[in-house]
N, C-alpha and C. Protein backbone atom coordinates (compact mmCIF):
# COMPACT_ATOMS: atom_id res chain seq x y z
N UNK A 1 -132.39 -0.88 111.77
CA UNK A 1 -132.22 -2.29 112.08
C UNK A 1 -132.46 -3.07 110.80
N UNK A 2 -131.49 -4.08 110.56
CA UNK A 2 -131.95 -4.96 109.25
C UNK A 2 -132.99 -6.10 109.50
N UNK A 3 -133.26 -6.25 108.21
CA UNK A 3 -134.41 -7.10 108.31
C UNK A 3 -134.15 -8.32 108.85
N UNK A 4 -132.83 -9.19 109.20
CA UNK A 4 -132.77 -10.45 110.03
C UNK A 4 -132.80 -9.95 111.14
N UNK A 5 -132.00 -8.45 111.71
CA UNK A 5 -132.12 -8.32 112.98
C UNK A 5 -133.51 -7.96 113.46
N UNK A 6 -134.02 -8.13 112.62
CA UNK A 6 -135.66 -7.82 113.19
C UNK A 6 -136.27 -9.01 113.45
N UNK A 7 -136.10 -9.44 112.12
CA UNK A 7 -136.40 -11.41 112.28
C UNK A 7 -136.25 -12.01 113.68
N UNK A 8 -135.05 -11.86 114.30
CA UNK A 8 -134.27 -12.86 115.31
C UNK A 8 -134.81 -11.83 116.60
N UNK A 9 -135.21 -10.75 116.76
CA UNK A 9 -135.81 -10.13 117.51
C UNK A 9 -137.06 -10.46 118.17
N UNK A 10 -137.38 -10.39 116.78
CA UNK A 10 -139.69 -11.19 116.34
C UNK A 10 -139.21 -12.65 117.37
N UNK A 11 -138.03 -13.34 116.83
CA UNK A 11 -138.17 -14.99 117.42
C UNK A 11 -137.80 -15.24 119.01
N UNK A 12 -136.75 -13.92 119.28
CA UNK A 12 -136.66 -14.20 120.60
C UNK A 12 -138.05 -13.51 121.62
N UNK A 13 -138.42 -12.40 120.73
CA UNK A 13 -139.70 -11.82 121.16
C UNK A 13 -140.90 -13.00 121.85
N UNK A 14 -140.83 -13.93 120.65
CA UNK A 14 -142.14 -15.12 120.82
C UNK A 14 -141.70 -16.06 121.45
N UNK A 15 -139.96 -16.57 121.83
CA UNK A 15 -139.81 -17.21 122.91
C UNK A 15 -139.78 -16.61 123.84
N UNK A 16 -139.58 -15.66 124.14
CA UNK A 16 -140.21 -14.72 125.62
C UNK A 16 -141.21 -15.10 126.13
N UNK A 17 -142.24 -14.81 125.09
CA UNK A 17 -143.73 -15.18 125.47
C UNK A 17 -143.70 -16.29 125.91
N UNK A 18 -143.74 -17.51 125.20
CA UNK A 18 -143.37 -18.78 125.38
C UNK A 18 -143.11 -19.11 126.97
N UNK A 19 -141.58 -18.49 127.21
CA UNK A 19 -141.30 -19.07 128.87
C UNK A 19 -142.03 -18.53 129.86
N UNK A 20 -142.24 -17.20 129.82
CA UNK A 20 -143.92 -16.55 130.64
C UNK A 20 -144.94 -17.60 130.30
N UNK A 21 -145.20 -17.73 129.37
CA UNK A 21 -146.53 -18.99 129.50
C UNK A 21 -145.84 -20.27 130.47
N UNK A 22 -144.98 -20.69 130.50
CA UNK A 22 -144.68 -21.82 130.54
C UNK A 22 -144.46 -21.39 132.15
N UNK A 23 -143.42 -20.46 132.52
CA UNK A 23 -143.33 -20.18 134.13
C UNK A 23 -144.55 -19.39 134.91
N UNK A 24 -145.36 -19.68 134.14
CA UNK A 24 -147.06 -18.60 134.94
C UNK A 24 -147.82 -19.83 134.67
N UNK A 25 -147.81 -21.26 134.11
CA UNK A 25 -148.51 -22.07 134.00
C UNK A 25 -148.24 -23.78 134.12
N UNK A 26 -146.92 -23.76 133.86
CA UNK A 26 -146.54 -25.10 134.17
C UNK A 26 -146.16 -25.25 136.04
N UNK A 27 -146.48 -26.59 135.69
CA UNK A 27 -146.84 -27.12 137.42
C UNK A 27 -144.96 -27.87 137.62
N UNK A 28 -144.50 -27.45 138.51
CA UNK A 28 -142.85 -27.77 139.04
C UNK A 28 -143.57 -28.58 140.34
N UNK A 29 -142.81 -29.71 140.08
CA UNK A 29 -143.10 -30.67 141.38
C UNK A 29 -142.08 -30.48 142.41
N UNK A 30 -140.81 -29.89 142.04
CA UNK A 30 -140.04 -29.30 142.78
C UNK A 30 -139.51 -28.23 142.50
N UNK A 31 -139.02 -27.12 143.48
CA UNK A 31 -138.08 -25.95 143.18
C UNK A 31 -136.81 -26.03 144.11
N UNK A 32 -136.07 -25.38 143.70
CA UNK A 32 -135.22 -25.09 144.54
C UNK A 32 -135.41 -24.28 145.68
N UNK A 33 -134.75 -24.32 146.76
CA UNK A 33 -135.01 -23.25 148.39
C UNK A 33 -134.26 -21.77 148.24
N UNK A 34 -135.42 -21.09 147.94
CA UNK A 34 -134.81 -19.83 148.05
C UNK A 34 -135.40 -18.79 148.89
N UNK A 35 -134.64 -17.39 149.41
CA UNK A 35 -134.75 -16.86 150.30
C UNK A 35 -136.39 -16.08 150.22
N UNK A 36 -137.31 -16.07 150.96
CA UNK A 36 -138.42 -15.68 150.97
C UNK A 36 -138.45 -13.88 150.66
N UNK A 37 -137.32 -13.39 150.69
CA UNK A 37 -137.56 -12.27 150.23
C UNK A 37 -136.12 -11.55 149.73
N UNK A 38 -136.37 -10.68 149.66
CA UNK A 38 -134.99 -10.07 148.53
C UNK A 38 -134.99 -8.52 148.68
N UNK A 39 -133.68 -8.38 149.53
CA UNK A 39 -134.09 -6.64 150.13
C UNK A 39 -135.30 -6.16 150.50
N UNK A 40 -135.69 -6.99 151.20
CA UNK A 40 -137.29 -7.03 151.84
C UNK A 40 -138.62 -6.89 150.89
N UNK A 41 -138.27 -7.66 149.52
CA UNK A 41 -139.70 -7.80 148.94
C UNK A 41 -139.40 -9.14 148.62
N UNK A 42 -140.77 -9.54 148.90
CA UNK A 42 -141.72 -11.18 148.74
C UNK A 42 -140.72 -11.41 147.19
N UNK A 43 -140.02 -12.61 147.01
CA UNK A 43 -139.23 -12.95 145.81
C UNK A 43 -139.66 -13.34 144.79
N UNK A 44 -141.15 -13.78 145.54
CA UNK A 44 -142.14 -14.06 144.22
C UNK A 44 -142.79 -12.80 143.35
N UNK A 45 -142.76 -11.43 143.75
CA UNK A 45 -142.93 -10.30 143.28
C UNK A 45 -141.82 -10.27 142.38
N UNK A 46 -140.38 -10.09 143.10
CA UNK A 46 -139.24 -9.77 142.38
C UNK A 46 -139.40 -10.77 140.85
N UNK A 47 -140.04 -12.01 141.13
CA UNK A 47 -139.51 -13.26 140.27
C UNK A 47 -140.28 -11.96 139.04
N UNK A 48 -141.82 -11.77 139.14
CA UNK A 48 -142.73 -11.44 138.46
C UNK A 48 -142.37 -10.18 137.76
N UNK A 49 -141.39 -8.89 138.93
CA UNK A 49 -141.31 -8.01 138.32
C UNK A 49 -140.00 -8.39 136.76
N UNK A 50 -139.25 -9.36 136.83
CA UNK A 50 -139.01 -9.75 136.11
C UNK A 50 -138.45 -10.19 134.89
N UNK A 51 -140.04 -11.05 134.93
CA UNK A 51 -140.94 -11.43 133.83
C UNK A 51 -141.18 -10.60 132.55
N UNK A 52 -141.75 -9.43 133.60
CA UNK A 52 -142.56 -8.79 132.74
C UNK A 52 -141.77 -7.61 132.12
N UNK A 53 -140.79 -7.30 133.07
CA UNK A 53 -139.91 -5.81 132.73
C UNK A 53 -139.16 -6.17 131.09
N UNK A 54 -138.72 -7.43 130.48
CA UNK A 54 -138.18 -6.87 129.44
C UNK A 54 -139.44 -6.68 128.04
N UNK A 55 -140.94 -7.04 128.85
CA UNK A 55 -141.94 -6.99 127.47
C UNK A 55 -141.57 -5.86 126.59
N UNK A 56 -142.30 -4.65 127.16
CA UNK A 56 -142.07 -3.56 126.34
C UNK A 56 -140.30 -3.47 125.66
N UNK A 57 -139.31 -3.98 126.18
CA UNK A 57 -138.07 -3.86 125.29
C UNK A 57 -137.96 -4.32 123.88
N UNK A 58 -137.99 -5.94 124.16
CA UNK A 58 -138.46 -6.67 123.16
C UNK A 58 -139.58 -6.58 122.21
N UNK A 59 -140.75 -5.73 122.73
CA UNK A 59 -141.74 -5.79 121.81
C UNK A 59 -141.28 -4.65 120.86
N UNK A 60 -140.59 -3.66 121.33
CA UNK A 60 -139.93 -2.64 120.76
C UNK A 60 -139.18 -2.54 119.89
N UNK A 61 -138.32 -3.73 119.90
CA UNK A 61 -136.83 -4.53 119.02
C UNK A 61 -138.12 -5.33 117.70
N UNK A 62 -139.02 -5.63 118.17
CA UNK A 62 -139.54 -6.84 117.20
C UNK A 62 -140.50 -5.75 116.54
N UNK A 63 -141.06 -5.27 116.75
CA UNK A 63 -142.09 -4.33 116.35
C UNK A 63 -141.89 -3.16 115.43
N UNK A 64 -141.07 -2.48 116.23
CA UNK A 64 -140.93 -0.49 115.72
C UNK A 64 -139.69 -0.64 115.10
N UNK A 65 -139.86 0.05 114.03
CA UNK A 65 -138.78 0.53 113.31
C UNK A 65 -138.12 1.58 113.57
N UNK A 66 -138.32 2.15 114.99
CA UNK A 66 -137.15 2.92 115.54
C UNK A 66 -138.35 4.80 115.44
N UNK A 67 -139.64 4.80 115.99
CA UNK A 67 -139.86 5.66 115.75
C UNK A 67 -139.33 7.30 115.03
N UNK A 68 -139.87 8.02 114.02
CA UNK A 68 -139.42 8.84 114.06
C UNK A 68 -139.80 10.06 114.28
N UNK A 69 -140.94 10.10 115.47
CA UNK A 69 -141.53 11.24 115.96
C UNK A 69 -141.74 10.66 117.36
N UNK A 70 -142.22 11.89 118.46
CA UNK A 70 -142.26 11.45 119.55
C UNK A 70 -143.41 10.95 120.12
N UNK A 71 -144.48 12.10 119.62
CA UNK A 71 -145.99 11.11 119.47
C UNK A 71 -145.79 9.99 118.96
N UNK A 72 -145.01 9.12 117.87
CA UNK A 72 -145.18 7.80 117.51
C UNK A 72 -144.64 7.00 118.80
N UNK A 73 -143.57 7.75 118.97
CA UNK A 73 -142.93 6.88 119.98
C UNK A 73 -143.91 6.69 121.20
N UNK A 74 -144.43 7.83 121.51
CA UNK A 74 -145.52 7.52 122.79
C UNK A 74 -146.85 6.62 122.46
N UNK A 75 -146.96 6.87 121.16
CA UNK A 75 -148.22 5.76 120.66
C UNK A 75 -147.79 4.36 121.08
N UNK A 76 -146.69 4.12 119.99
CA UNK A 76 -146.49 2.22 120.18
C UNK A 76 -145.99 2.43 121.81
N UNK A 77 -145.48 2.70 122.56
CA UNK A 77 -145.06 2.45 123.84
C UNK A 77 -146.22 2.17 124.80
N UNK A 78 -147.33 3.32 124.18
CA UNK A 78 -148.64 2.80 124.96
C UNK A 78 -149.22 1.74 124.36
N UNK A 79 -149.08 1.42 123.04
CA UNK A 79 -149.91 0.37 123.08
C UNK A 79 -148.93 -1.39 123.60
N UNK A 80 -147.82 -0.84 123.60
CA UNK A 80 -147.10 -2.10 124.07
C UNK A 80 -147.68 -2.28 125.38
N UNK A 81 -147.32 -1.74 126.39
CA UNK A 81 -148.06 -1.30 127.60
C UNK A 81 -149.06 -2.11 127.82
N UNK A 82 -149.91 -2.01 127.05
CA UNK A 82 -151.77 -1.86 127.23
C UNK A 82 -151.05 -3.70 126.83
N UNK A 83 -151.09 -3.94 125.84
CA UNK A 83 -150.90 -5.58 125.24
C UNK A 83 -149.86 -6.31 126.68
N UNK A 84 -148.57 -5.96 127.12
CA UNK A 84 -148.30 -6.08 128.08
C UNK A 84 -149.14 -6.35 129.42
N UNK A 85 -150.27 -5.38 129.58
CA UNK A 85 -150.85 -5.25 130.79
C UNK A 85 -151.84 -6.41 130.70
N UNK A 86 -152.17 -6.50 129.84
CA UNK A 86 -153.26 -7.52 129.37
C UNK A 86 -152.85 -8.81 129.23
N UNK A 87 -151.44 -9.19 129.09
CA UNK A 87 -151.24 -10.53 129.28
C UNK A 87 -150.92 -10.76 130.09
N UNK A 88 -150.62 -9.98 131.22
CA UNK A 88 -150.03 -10.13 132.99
C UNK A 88 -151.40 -10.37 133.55
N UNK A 89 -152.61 -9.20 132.90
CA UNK A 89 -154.14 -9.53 133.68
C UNK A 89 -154.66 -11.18 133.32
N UNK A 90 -154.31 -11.64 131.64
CA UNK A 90 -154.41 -12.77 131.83
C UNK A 90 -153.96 -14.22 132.00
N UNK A 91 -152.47 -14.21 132.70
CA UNK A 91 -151.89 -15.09 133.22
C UNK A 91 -152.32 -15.18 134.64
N UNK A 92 -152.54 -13.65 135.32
CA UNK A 92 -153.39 -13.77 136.86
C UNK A 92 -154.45 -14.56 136.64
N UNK A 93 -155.10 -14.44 135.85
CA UNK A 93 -156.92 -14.79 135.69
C UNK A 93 -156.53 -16.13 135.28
N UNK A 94 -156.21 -17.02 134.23
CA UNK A 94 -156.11 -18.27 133.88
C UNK A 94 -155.28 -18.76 135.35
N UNK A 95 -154.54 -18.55 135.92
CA UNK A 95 -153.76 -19.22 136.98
C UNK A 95 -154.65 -19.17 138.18
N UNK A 96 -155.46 -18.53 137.99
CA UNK A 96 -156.83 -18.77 139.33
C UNK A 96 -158.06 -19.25 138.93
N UNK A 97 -158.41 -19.20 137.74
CA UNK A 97 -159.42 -19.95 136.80
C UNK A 97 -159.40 -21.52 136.42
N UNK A 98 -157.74 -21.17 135.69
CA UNK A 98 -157.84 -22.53 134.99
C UNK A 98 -156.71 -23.79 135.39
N UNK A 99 -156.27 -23.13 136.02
CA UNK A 99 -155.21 -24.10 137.20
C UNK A 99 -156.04 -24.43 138.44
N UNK A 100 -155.51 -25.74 139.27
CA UNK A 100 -155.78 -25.74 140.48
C UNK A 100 -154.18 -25.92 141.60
N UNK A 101 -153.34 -25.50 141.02
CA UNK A 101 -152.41 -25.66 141.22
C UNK A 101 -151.67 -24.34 141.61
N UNK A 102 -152.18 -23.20 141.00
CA UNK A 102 -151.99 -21.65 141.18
C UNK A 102 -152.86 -21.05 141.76
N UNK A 103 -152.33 -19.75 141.88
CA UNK A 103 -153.48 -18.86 142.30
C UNK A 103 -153.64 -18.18 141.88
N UNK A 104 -154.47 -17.51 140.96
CA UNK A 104 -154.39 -15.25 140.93
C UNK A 104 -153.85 -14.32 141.83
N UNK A 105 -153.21 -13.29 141.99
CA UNK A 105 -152.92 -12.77 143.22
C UNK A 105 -152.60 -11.08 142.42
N UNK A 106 -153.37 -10.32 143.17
CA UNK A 106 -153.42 -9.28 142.79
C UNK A 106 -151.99 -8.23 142.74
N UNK A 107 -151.68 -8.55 143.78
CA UNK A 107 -149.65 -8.02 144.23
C UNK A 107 -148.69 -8.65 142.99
N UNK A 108 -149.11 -9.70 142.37
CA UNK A 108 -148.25 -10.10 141.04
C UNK A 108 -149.11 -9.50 140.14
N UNK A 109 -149.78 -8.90 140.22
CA UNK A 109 -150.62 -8.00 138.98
C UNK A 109 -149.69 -7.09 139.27
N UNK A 110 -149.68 -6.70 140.21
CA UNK A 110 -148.99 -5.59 140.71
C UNK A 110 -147.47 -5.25 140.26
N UNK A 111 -146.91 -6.15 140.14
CA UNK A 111 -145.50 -6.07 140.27
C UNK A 111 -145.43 -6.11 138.50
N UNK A 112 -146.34 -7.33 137.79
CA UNK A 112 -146.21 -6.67 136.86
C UNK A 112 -146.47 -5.95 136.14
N UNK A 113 -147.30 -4.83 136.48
CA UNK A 113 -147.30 -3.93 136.05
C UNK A 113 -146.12 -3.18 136.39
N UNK A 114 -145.95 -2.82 137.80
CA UNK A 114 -144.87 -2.03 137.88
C UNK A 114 -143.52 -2.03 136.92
N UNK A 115 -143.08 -3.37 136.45
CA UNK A 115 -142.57 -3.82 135.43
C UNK A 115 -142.58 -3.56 134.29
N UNK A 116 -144.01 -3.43 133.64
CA UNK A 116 -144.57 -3.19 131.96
C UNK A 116 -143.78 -1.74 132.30
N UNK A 117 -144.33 -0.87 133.48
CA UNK A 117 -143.97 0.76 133.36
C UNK A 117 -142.99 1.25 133.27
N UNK A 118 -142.18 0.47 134.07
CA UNK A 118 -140.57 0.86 134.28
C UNK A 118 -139.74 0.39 132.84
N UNK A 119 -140.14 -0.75 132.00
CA UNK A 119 -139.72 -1.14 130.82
C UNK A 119 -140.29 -0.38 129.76
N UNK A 120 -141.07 0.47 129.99
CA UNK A 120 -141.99 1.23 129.20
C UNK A 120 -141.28 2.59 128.84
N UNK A 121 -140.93 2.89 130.18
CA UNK A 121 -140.26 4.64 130.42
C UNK A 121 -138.81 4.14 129.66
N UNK A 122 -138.57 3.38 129.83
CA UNK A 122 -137.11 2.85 129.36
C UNK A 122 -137.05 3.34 127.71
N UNK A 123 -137.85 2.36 127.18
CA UNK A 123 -138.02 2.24 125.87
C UNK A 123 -138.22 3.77 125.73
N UNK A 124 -138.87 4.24 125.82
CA UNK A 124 -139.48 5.90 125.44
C UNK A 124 -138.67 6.84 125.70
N UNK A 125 -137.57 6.94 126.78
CA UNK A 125 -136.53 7.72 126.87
C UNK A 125 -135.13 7.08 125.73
N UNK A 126 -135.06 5.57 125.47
CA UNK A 126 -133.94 5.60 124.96
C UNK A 126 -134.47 5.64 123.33
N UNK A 127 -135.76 5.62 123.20
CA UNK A 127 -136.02 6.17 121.57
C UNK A 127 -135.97 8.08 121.53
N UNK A 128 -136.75 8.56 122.27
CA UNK A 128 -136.51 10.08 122.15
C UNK A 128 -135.04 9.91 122.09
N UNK A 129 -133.92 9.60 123.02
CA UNK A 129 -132.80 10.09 122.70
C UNK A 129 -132.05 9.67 121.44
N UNK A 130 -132.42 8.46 120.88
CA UNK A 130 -131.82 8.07 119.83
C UNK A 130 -132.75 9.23 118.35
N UNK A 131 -133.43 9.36 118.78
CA UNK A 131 -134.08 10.64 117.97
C UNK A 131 -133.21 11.84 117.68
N UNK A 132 -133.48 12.53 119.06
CA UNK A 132 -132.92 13.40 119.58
C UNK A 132 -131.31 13.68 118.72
N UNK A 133 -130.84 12.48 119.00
CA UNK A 133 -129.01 12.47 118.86
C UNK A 133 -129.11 12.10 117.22
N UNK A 134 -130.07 11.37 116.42
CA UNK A 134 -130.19 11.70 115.23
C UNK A 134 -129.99 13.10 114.65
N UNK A 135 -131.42 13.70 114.93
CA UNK A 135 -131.15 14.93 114.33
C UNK A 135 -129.96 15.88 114.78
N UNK A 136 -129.62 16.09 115.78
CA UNK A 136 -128.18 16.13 115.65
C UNK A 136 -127.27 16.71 114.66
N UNK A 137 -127.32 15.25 114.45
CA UNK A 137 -126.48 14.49 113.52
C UNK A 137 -126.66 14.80 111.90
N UNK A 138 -127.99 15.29 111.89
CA UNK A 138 -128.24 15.55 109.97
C UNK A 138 -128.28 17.00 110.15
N UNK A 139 -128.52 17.78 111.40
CA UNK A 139 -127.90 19.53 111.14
C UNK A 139 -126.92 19.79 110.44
N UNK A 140 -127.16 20.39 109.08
CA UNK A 140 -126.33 21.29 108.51
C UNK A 140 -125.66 21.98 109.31
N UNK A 141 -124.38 22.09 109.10
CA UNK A 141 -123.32 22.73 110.10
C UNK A 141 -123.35 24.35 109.03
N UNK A 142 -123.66 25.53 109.82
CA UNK A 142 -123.42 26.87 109.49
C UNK A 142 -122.60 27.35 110.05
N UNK A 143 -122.57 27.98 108.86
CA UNK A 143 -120.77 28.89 108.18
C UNK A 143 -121.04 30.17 108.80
């Protein structure tokens, strides 16, 4: 990846963050009417799972230079994860703390996590394979 495409990665990375802060903390005096659930899960889960599902992508694009081992790859993926998990634990906690307008709710912990994981496995299968299909690719072909 070149160094602007990393740049513009890093910036959409930190407006990410940005609209999660802003949709886990700003107060809407109105919303629009929408269906209370979505193939039978609560929509406010769906909204959350999300949120959170492209963290680990993006942190991946802005961050890693494209691991080139698989332990690395499992390192930064966990620690995206862990930084992920930790800003979902504290948008729950400030929105029941420091709002009176929200709530904490453990099922949107929930969802996003389920989210960090599923964006997690993502990242980690499509770096092993871009690995993978590297080397490949630099095998000396024998005669």
């Amino acid at each position: 990846m070149s160094k602007s495409h990393r740049t513009a990665a890093r910036i959409l990375f930190f407006l990410y963050l940005a609209a999660v802060l802003v949709l886990c903390f700003a107060q809407f005096k109105s919303t629009p009417d929408v269906p209370t659930t979505f193939l039978g899960i609560p929509t406010d889960k769906v909204v959350h799972f999300c949120m959170f599902f492209p963290f680990p992508i993006l942190a991946f694009l802005a961050f890693d230079k494209y691991t080139e081992s698989i332990p690395a790859t499992l390192a930064f993926a966990g620690v995206s994860f862990v930084v992920g998990f930790l800003l979902a634990c504290g948008t729950e906690w400030g929105q029941a703390t420091l709002t009176n307008y929200r709530s904490g709710d453990r099922y949107d912990l929930l969802s996003d996590t389920l989210a960090l994981a599923a964006g997690t496995l993502l990242v980690v299968f499509w770096d092993i394979f871009k690995q993978r299909r590297g080397k490949k690719r630099q095998k000396p072909e024998s005669r």
